[in-house]
Protein backbone atom coordinates (compact mmCIF):
# COMPACT_ATOMS: atom_id res chain seq x y z
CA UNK A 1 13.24 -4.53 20.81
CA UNK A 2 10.57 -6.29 19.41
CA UNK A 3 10.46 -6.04 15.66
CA UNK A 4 6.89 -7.51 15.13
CA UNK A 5 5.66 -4.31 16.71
CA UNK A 6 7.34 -1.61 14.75
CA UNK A 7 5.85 1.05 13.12
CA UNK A 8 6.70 2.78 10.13
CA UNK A 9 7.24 6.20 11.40
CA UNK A 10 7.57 8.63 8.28
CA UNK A 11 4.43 8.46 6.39
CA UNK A 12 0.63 7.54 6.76
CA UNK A 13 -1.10 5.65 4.64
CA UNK A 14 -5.30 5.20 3.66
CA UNK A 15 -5.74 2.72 0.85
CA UNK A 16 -9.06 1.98 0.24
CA UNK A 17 -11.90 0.81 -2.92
CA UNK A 18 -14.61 3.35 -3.68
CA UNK A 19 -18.16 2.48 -4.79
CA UNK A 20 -16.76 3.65 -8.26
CA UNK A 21 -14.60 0.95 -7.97
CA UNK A 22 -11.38 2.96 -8.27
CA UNK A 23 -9.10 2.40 -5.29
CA UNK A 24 -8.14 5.72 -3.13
CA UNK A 25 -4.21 6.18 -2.31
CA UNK A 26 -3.91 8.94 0.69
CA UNK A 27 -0.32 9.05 2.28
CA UNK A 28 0.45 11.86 4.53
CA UNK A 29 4.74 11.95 4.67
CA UNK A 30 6.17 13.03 8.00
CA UNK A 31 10.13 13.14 6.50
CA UNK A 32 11.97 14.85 3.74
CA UNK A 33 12.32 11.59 1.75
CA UNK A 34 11.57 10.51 -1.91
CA UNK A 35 8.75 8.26 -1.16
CA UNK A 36 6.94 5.63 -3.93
CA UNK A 37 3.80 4.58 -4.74
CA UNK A 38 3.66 1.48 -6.71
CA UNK A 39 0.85 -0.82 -7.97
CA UNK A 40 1.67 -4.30 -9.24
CA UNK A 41 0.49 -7.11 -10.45
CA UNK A 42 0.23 -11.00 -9.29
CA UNK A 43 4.04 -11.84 -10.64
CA UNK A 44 5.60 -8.21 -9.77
CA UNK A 45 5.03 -6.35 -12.71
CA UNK A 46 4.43 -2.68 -11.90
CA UNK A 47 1.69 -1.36 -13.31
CA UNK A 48 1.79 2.13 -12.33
CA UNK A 49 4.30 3.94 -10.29
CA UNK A 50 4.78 7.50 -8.95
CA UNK A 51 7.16 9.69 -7.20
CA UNK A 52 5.95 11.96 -3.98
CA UNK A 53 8.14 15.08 -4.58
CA UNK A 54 11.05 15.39 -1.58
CA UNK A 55 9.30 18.14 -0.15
CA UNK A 56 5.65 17.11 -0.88
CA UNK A 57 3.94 16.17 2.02
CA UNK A 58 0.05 14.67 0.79
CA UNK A 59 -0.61 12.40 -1.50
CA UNK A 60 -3.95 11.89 -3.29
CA UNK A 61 -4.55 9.67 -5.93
CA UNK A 62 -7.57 7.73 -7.17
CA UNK A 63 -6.49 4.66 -9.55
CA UNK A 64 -8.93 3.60 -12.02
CA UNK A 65 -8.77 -0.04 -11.81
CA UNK A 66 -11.89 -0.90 -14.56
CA UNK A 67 -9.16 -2.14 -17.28
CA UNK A 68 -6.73 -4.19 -14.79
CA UNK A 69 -7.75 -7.82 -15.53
CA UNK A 70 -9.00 -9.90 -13.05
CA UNK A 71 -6.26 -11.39 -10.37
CA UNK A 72 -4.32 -10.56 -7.54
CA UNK A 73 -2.96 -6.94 -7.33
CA UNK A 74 -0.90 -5.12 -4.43
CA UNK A 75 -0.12 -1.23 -3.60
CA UNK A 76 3.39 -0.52 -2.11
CA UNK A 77 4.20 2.65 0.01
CA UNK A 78 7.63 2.85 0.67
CA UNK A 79 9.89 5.91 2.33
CA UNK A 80 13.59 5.85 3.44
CA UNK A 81 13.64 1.92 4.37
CA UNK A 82 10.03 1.52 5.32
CA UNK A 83 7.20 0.00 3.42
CA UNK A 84 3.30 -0.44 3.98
CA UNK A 85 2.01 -3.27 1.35
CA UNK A 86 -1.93 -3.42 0.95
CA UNK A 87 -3.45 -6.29 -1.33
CA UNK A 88 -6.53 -6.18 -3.44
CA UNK A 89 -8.48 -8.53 -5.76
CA UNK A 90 -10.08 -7.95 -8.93
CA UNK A 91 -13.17 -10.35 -9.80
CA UNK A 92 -16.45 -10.92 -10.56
CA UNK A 93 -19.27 -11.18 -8.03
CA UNK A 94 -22.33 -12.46 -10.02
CA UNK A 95 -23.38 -9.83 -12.02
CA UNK A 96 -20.90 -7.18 -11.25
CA UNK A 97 -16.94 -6.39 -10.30
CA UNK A 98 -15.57 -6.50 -7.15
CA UNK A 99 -12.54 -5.29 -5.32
CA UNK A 100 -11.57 -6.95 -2.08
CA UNK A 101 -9.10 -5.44 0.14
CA UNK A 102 -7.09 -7.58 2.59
């Protein structure tokens, strides 16, 4: 079996920045697990965290970002074993903020 190609199997995930610049958290849950949605910081502080309910299965969230300060951040799915990490920057570019997604 080759591990590089596995796929997490019981959720979905669409993390993305909005022109707001607030950062969209969609997960779509496929099992009848507790599954987490966590946002921390550079050194692996959590910042915010929430629960999806056992039975839930949609999550929509849009995290206002404006008061994070600048540095490296990361979102963490995770489900029954499985995990999807996205990272994100917060900066300046010029004259206004940016978030990069990676």
């Amino acid at each position: 079996e080759d591990k590089e190609a596995k796929k997490v199997t019981g959720f979905a995930t669409t993390i993305f920045a909005n022109k707001q610049g607030k950062i969209n958290v969609n997960v779509d849950k496929y099992n009848e697990a507790e599954t987490t949605v966590v946002l921390l910081d550079q050194v692996g502080n959590i910042v915010y965290r929430e629960k999806m309910a056992v039975t839930s299965t949609k999550f929509r969230r849009m995290l206002d970002i404006s008061q994070l300060p600048y540095g490296s951040y990361r979102i963490e799915v995770s489900s029954k074993g499985e995990k999807i990490t996205k990272s994100f920057e917060v900066g300046d570019h010029i004259t206004s903020r940016v978030i990069t997604m990676n």
